[in-house]
C-alpha atoms as a PDB file:
ATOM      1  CA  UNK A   1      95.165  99.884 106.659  1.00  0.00           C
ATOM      2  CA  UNK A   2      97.171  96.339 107.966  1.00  0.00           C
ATOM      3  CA  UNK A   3     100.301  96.675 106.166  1.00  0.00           C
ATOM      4  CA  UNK A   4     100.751  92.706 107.075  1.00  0.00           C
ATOM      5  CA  UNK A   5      97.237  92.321 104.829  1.00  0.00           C
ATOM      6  CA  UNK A   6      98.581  94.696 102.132  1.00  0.00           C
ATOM      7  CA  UNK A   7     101.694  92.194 102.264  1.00  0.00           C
ATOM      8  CA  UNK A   8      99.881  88.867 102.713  1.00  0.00           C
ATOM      9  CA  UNK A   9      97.723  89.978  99.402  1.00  0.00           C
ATOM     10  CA  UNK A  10     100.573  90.651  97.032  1.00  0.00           C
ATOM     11  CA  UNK A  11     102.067  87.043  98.456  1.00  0.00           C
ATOM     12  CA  UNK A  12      98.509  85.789  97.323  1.00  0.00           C
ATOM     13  CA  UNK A  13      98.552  87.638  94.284  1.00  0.00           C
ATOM     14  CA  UNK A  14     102.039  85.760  93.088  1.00  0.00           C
ATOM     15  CA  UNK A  15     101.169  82.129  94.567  1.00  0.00           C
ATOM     16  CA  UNK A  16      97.834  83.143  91.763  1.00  0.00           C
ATOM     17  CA  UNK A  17     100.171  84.689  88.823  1.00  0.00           C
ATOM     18  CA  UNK A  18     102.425  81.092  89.104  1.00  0.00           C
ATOM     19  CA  UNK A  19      98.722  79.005  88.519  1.00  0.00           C
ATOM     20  CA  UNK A  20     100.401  79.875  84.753  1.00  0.00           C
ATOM     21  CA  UNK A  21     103.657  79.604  84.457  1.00  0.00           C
ATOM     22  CA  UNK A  22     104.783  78.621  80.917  1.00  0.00           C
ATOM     23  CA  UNK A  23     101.832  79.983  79.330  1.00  0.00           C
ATOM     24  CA  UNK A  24     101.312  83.789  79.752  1.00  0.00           C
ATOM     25  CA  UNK A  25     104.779  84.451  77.285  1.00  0.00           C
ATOM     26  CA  UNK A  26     105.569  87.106  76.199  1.00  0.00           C
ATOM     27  CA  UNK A  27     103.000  88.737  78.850  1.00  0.00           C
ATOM     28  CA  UNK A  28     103.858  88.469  82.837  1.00  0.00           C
ATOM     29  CA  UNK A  29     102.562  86.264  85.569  1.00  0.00           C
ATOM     30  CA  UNK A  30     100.357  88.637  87.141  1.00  0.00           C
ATOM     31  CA  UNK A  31      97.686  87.588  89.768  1.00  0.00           C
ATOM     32  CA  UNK A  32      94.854  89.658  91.439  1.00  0.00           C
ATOM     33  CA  UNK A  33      92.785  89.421  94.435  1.00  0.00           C
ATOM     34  CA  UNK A  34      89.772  91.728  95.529  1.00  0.00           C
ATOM     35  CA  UNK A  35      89.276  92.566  99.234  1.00  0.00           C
ATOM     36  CA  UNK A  36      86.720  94.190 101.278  1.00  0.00           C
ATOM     37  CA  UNK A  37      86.634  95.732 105.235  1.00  0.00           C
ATOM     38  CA  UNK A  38      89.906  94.261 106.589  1.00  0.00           C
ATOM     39  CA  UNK A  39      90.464  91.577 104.442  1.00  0.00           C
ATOM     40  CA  UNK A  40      87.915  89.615 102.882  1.00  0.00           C
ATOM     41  CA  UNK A  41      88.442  88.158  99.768  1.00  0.00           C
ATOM     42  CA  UNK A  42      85.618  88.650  97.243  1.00  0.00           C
ATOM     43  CA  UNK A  43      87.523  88.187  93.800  1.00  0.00           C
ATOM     44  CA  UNK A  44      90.826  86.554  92.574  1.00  0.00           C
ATOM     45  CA  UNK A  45      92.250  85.927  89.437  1.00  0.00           C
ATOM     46  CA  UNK A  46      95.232  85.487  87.197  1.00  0.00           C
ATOM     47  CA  UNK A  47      95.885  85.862  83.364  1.00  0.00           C
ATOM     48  CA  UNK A  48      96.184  82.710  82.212  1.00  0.00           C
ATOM     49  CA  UNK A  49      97.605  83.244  78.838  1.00  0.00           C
ATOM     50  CA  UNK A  50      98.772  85.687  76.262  1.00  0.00           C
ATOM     51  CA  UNK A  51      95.824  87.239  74.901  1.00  0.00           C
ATOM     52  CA  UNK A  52      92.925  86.066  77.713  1.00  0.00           C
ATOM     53  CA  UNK A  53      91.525  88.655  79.748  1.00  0.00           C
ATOM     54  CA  UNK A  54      94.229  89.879  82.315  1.00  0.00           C
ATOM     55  CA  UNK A  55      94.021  88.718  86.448  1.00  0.00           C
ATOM     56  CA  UNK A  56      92.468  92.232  87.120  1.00  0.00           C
ATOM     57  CA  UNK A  57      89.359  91.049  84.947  1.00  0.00           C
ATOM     58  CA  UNK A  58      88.704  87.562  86.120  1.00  0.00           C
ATOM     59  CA  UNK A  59      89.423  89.227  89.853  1.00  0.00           C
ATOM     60  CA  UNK A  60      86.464  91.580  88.826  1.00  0.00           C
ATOM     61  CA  UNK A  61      84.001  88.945  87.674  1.00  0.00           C
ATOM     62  CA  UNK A  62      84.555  86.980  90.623  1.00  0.00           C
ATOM     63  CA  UNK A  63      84.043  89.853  93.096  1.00  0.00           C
ATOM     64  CA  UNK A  64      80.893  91.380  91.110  1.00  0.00           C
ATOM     65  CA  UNK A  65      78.912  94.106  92.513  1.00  0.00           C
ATOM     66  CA  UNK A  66      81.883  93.601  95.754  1.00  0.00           C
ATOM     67  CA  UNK A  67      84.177  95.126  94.051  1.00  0.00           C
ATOM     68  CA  UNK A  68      82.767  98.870  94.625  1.00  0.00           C
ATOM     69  CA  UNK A  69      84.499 100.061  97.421  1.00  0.00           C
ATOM     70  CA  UNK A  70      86.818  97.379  98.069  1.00  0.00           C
ATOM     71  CA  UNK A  71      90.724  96.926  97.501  1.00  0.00           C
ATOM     72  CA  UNK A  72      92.664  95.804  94.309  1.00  0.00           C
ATOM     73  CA  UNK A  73      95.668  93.984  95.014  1.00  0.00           C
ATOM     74  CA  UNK A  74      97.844  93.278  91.953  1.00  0.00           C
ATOM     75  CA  UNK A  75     101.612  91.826  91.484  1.00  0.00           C
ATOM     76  CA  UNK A  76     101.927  94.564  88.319  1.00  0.00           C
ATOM     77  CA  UNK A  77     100.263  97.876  87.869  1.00  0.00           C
ATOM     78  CA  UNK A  78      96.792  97.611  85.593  1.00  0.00           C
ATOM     79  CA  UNK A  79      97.436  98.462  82.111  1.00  0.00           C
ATOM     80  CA  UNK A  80      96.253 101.766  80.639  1.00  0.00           C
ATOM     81  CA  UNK A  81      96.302 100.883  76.971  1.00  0.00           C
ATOM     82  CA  UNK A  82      94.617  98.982  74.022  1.00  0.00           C
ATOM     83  CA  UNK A  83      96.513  95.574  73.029  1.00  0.00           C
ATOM     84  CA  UNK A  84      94.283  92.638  72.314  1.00  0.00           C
ATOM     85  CA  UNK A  85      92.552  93.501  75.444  1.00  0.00           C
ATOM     86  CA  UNK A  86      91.281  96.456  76.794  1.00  0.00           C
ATOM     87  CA  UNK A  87      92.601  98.849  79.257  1.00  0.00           C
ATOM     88  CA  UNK A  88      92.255  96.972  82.797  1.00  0.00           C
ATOM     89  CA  UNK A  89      92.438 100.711  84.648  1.00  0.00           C
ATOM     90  CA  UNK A  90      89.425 101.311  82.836  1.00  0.00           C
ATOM     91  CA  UNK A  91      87.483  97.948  84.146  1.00  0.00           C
ATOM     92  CA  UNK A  92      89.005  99.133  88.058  1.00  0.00           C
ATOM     93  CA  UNK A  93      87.358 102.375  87.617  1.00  0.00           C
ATOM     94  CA  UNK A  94      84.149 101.339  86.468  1.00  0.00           C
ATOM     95  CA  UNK A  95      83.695  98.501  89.093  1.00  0.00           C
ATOM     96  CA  UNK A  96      83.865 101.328  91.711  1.00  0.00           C
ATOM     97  CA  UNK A  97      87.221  99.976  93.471  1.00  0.00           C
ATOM     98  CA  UNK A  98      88.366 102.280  95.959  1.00  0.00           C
ATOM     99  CA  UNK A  99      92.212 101.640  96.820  1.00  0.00           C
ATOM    100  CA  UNK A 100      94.629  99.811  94.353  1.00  0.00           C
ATOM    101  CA  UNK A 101      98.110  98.027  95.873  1.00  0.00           C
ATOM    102  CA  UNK A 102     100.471  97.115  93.798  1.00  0.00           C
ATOM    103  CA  UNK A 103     103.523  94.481  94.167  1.00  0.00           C
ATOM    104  CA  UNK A 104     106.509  95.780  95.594  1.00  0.00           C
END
């Protein structure tokens, strides 16, 4: 894989995330994006506030049935526990997504 795409995703993935700043406290600003092949986008999101699905989710719904096999790109790791939402590793698995990057 392009480590310039893997890069120029994560950027993507923060310019998303700052779509709510002021309004995700006391969660992060996390944003997500969904490629396939070498760098198609088929899904973005970002949380947009404390208790809404997180950015991996909306990233998911946008990509649909092009998520399986692609690449999750995400500013903070997916959660792996029960809060007011559930676990986003769970949703990643389920969708089928191959390779997961994660901000540096």
């Amino acid at each position: 894989m392009d480590n310039s795409i893997d890069a120029n995703m994560i950027i993507r993935c923060c310019e998303l995330a700052a779509h709510a700043s002021g309004h995700t406290a006391p969660n992060p600003l996390v944003g997500s994006v969904i490629t396939q092949g070498t760098g198609e986008i088929v899904g973005e999101g970002y949380h947009p506030h404390a208790g809404a699905p997180h950015a991996e989710i909306f990233a998911l719904r946008a990509a649909g049935h092009r998520a399986r096999g692609g690449t999750l790109y995400v500013n903070l790791e997916p959660c792996n526990h029960t809060g007011r939402t559930p676990p986003c590793s769970e949703a990643v698995i389920q969708a089928g997504i191959r390779r997961v990057v994660i901000g540096w």
